[in-house]
Protein backbone atom coordinates (compact mmCIF):
# COMPACT_ATOMS: atom_id res chain seq x y z
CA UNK A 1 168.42 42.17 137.74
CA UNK A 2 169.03 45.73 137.70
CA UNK A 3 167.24 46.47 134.22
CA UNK A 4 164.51 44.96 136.09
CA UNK A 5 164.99 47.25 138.90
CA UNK A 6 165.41 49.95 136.87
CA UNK A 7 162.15 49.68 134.69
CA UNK A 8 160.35 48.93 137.65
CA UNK A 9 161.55 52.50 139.13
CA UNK A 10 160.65 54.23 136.16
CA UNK A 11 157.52 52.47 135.79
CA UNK A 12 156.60 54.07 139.94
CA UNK A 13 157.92 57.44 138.66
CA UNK A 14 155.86 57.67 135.54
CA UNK A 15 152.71 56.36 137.38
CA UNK A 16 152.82 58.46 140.72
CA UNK A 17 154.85 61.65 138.94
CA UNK A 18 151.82 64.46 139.67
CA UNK A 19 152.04 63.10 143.42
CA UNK A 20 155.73 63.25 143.30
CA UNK A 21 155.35 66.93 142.15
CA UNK A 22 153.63 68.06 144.62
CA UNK A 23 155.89 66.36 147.48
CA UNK A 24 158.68 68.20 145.91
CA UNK A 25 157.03 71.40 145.13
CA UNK A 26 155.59 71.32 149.31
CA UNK A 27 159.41 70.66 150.05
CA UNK A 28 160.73 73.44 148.12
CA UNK A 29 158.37 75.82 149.45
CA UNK A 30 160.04 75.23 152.89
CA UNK A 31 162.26 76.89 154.72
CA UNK A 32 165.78 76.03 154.86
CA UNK A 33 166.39 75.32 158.71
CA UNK A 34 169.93 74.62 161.08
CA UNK A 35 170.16 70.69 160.51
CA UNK A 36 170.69 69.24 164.05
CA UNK A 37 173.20 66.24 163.47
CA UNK A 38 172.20 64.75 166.94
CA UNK A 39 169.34 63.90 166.14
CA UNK A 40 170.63 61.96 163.08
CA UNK A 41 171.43 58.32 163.27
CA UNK A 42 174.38 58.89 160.45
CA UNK A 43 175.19 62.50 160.88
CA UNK A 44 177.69 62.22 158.71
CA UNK A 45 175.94 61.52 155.77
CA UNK A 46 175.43 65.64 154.63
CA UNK A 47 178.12 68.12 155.25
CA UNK A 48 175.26 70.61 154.87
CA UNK A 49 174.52 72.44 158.02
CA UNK A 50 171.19 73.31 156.58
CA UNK A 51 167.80 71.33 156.07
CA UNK A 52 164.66 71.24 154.73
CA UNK A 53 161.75 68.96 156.05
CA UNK A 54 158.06 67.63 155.53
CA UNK A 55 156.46 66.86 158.56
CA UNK A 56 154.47 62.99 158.42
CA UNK A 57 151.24 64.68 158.81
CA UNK A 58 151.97 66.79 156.02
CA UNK A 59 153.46 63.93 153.85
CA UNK A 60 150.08 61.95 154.63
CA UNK A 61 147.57 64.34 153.92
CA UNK A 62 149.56 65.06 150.38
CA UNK A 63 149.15 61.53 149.79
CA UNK A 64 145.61 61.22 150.25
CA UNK A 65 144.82 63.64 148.08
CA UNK A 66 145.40 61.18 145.45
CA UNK A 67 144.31 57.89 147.30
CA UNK A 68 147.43 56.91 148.42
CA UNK A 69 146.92 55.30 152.13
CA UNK A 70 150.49 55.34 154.04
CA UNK A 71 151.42 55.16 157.56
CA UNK A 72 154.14 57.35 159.35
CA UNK A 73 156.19 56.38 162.38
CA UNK A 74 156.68 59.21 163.87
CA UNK A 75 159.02 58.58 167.77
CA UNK A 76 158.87 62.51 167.86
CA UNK A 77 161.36 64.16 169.70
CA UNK A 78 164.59 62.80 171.41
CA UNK A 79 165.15 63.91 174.87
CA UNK A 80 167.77 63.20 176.56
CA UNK A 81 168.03 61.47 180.03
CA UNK A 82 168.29 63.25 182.93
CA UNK A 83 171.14 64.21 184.83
């Protein structure tokens, strides 16, 4: 099972690498920002205070670029309930 799994990732890697690039080179172009641990479900699951992030609408219009159709769910911002 997990030779399976793991030829299966590779195969996805190898096919969608140049798409992969460019996620990761649009990522490391970003700034670093504060990471805001209440907005993560599992904030412990960095000890880095610091974060960088692709916005959804960037993400999808990377991924079109090579024909890739995805869908984002995006619940925007939390705000908390008033007092």
């Amino acid at each position: 099972m997990q030779t399976r799994i793991k030829l299966q990732a590779k195969t996805l890697v190898n096919k969608h690498s140049v798409v992969i690039k460019e996620v990761a080179e649009e990522l490391w172009a970003t700034p670093c920002t504060n990471r805001n641990e209440q907005d993560e479900p599992n904030p412990t699951w960095s000890k880095s205070k610091m974060e960088k992030t692709l916005g959804g609408k960037r993400l999808l219009e990377i991924l079109e670029k090579f024909g890739i159709q995805a869908f984002v769910w995006d619940p925007g911002p939390r705000i908390a309930p008033a007092e």
